[in-house]
PDB file of N, CA and C in Angstrom:
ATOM      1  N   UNK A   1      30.228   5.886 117.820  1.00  0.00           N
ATOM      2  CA  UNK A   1      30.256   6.040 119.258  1.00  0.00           C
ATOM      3  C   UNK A   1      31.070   7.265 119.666  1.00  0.00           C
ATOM      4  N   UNK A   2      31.293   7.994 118.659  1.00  0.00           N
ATOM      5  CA  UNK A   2      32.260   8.914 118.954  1.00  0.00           C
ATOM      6  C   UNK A   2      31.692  10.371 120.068  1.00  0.00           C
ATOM      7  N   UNK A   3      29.911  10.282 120.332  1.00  0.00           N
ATOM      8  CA  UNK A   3      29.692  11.069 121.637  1.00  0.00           C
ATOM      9  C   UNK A   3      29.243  10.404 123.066  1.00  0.00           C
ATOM     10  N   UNK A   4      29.718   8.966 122.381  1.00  0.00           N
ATOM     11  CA  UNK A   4      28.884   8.282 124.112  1.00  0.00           C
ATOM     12  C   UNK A   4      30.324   8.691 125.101  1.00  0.00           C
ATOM     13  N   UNK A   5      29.877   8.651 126.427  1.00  0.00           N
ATOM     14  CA  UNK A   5      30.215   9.445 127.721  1.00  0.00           C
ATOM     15  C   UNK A   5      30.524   8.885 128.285  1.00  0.00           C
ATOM     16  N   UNK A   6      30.494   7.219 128.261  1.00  0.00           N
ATOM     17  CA  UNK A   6      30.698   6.232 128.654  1.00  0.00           C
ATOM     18  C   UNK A   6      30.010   5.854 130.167  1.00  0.00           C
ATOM     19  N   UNK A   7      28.274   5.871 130.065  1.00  0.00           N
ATOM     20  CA  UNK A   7      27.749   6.459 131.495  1.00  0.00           C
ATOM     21  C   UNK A   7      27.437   4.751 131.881  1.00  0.00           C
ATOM     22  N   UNK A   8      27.121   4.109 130.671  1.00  0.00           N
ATOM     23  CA  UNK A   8      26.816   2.014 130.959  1.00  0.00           C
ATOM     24  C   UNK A   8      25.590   2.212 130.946  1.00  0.00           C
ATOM     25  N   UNK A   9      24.620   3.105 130.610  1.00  0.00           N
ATOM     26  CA  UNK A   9      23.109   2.941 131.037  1.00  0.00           C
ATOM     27  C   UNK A   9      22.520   1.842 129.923  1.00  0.00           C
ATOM     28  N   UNK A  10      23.142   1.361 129.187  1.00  0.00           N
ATOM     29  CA  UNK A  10      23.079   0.548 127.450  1.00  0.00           C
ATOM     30  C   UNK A  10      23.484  -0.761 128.046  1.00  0.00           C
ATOM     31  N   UNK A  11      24.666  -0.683 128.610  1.00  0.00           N
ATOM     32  CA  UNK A  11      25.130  -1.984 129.118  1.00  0.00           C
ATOM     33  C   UNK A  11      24.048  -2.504 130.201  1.00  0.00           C
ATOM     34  N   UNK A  12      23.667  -1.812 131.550  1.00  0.00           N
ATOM     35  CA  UNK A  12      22.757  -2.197 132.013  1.00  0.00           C
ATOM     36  C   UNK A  12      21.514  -2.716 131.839  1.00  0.00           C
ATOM     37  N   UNK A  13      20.959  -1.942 130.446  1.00  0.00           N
ATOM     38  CA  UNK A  13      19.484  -2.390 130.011  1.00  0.00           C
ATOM     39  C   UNK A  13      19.583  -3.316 129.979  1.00  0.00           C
ATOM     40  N   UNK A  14      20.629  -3.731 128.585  1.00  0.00           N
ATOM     41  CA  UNK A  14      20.980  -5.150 127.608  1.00  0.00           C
ATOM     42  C   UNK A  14      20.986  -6.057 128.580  1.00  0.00           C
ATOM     43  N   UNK A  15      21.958  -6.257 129.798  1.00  0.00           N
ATOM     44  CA  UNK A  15      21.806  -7.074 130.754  1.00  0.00           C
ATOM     45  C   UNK A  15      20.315  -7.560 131.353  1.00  0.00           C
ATOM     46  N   UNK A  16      19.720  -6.609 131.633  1.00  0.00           N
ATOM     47  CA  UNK A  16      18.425  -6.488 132.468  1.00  0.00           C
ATOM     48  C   UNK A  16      17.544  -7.140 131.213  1.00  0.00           C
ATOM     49  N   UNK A  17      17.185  -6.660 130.084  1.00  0.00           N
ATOM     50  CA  UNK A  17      16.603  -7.416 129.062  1.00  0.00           C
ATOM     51  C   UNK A  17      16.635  -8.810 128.631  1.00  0.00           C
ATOM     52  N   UNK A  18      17.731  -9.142 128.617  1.00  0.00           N
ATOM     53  CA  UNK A  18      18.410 -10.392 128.334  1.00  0.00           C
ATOM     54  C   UNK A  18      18.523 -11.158 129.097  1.00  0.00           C
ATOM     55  N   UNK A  19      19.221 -11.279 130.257  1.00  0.00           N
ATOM     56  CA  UNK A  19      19.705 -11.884 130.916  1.00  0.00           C
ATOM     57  C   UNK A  19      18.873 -12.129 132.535  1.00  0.00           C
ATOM     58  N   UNK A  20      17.945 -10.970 132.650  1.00  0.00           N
ATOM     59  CA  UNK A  20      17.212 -10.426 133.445  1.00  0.00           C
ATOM     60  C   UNK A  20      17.748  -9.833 134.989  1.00  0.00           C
ATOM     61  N   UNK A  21      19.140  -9.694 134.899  1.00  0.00           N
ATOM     62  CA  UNK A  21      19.919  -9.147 135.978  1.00  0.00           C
ATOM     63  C   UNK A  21      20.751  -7.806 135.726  1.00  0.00           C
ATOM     64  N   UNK A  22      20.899  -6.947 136.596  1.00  0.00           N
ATOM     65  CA  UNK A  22      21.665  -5.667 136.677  1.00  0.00           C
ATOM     66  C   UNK A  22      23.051  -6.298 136.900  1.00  0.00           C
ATOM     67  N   UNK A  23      23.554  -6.393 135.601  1.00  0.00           N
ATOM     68  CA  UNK A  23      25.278  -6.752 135.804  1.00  0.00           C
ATOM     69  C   UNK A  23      25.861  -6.512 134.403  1.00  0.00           C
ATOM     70  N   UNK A  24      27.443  -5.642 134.682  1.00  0.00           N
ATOM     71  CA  UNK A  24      27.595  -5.030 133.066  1.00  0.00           C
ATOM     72  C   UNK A  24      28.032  -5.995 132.506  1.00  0.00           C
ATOM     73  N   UNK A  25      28.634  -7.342 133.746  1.00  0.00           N
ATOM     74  CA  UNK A  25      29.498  -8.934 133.156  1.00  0.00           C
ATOM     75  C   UNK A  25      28.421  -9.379 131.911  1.00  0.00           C
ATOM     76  N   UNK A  26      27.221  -9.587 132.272  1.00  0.00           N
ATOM     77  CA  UNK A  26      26.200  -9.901 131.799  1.00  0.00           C
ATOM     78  C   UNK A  26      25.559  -9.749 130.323  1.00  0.00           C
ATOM     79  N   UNK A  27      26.145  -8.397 130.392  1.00  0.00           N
ATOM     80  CA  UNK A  27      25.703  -7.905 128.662  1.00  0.00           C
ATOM     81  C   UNK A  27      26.206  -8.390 127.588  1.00  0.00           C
ATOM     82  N   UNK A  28      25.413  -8.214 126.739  1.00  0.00           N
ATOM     83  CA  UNK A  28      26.428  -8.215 125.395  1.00  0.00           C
ATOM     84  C   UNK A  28      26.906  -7.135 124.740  1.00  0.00           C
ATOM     85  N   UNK A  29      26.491  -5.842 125.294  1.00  0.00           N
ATOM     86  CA  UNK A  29      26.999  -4.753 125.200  1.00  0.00           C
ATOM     87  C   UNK A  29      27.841  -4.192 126.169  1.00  0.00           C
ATOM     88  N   UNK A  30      29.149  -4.078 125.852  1.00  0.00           N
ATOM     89  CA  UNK A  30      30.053  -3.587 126.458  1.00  0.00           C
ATOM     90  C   UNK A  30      30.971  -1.955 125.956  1.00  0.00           C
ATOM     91  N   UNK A  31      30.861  -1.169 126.930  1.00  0.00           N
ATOM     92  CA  UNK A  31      31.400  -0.185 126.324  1.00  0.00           C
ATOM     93  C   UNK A  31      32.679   0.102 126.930  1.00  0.00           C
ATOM     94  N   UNK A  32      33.712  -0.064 126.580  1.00  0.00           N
ATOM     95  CA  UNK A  32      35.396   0.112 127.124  1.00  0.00           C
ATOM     96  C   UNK A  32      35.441   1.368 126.527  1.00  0.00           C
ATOM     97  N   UNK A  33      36.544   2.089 127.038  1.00  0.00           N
ATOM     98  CA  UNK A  33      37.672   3.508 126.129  1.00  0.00           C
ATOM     99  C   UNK A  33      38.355   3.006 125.325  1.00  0.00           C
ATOM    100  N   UNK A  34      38.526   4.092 124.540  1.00  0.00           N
ATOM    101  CA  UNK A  34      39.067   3.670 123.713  1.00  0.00           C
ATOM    102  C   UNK A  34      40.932   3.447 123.402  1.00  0.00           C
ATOM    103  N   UNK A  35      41.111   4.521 124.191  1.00  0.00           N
ATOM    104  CA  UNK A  35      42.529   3.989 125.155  1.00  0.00           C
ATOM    105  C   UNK A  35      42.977   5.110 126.144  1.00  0.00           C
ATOM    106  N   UNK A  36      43.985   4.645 126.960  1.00  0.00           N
ATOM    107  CA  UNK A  36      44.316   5.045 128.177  1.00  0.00           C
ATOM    108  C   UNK A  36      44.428   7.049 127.995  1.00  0.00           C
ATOM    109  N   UNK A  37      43.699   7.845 128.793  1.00  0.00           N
ATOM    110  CA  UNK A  37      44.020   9.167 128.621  1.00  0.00           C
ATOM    111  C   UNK A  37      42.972  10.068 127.590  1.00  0.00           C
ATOM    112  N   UNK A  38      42.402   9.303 127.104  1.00  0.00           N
ATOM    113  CA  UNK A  38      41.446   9.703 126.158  1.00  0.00           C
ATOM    114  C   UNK A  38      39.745   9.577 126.540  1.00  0.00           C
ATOM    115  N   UNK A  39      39.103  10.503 126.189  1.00  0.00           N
ATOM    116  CA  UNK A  39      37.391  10.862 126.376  1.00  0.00           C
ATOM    117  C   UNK A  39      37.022   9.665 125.463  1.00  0.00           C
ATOM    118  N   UNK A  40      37.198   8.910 124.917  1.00  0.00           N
ATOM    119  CA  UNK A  40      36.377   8.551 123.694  1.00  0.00           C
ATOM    120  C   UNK A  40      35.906   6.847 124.692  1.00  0.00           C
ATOM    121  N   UNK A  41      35.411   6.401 123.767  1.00  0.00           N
ATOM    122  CA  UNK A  41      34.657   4.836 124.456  1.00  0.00           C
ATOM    123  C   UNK A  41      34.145   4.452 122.608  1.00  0.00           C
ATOM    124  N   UNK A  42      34.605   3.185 123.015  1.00  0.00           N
ATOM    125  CA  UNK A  42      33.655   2.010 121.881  1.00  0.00           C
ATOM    126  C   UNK A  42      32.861   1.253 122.484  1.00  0.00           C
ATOM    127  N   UNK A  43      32.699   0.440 121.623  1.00  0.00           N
ATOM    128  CA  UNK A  43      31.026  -0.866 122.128  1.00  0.00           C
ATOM    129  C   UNK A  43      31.747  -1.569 121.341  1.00  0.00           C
ATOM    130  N   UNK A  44      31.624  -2.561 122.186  1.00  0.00           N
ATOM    131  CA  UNK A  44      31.858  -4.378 122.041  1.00  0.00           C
ATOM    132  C   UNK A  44      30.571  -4.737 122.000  1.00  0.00           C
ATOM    133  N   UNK A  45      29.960  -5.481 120.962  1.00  0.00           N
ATOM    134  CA  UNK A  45      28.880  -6.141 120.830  1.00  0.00           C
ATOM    135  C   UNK A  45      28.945  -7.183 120.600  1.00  0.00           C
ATOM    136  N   UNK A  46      28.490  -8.421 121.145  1.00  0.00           N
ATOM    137  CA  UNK A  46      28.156  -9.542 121.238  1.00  0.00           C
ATOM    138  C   UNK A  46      27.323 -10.411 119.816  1.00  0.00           C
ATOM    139  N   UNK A  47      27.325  -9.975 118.614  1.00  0.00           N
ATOM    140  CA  UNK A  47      26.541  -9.884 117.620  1.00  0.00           C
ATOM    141  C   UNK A  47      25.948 -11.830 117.376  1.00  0.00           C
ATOM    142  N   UNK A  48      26.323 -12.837 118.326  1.00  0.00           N
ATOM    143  CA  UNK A  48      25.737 -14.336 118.296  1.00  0.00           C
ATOM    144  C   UNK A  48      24.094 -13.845 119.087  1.00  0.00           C
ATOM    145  N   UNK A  49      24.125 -12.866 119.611  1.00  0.00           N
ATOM    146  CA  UNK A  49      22.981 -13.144 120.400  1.00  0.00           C
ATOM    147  C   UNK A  49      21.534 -11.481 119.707  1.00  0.00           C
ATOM    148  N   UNK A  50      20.615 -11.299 119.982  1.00  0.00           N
ATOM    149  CA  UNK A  50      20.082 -10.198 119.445  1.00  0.00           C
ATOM    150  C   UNK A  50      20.314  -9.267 120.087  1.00  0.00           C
ATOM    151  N   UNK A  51      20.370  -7.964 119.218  1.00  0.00           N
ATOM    152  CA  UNK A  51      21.167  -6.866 118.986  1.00  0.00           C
ATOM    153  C   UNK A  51      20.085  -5.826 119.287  1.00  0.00           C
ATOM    154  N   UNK A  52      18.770  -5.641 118.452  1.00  0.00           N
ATOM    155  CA  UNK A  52      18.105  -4.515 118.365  1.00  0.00           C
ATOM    156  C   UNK A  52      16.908  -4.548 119.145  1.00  0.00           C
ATOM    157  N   UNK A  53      16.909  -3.747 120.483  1.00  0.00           N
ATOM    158  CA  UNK A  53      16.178  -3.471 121.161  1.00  0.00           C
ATOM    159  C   UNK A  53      16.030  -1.786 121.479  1.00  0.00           C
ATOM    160  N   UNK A  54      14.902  -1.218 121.193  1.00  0.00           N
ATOM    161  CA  UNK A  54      14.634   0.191 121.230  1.00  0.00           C
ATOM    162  C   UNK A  54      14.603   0.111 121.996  1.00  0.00           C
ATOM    163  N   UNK A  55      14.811   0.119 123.210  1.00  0.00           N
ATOM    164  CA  UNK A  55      14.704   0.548 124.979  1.00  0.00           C
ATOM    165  C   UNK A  55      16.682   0.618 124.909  1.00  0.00           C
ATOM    166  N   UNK A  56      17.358  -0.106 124.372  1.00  0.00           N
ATOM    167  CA  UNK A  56      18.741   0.084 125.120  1.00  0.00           C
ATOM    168  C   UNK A  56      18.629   1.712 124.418  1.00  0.00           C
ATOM    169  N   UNK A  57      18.651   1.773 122.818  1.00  0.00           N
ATOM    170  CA  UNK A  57      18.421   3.153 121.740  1.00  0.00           C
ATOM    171  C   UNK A  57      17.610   4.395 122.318  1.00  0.00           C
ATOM    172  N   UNK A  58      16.655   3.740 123.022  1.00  0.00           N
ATOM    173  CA  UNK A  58      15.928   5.141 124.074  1.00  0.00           C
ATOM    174  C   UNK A  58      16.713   5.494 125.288  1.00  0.00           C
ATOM    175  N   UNK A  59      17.321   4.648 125.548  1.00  0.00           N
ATOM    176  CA  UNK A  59      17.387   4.416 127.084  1.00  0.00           C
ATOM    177  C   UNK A  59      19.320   6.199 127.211  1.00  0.00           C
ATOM    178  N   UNK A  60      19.847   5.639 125.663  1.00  0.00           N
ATOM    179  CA  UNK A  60      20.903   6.237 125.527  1.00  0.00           C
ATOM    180  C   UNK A  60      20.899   8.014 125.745  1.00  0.00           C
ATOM    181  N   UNK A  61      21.451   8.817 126.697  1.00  0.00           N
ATOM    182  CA  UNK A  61      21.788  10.377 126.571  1.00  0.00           C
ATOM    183  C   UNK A  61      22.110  10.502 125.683  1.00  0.00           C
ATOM    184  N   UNK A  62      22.885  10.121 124.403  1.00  0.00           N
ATOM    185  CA  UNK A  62      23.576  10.920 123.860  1.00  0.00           C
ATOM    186  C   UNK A  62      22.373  10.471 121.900  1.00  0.00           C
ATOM    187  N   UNK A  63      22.310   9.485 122.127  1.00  0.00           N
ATOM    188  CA  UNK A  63      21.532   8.696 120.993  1.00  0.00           C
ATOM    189  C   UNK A  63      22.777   8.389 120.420  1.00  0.00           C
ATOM    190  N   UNK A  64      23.593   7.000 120.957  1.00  0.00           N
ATOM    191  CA  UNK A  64      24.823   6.474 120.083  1.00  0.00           C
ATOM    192  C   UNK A  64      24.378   5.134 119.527  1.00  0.00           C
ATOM    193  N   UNK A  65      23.470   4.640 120.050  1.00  0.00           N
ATOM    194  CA  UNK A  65      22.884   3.361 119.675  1.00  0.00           C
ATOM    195  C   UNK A  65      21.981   3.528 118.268  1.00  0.00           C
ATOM    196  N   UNK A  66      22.769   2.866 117.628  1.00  0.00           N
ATOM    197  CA  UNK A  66      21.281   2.329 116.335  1.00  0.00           C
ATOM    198  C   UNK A  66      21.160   1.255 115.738  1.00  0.00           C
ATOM    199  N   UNK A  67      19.966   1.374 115.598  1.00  0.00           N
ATOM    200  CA  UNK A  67      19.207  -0.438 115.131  1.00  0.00           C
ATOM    201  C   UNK A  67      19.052  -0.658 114.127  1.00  0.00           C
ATOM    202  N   UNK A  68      20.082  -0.847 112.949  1.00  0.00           N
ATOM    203  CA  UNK A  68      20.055  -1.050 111.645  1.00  0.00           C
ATOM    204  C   UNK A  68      19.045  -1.919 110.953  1.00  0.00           C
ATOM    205  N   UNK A  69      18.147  -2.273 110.018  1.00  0.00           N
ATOM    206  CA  UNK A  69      17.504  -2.859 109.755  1.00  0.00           C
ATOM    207  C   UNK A  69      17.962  -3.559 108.331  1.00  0.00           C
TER     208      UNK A  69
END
């Protein structure tokens, strides 16, 4: 995750896919910083529920998402 921008467009899908609502509470993808003062961001993933959907992986600017097989 070291070029995501931290824009949520990943968090939103996942929500909208899943859950079928626009809410970042919602996701199982969550992207926080990585700490106070710093550019960087991680992903919290929810890994009890499914993970690999090519629309969150398309959906990404930077292409930080991948769908391991």
């Amino acid at each position: 995750m070291e070029r995501c921008t931290g824009c949520g467009l990943c968090e939103l899908l996942a929500a909208r896919i899943t859950k079928k609502k626009l809410s970042y509470a919602a996701s199982f993808l969550q992207i926080r910083k990585v700490s106070a003062g710093q550019p960087y961001f991680r992903a919290v993933i929810d890994y009890g529920q499914k993970t690999d959907y090519p629309e969150i992986r398309d959906v990404c600017p930077e292409n930080c998402y991948e769908i391991s097989e």
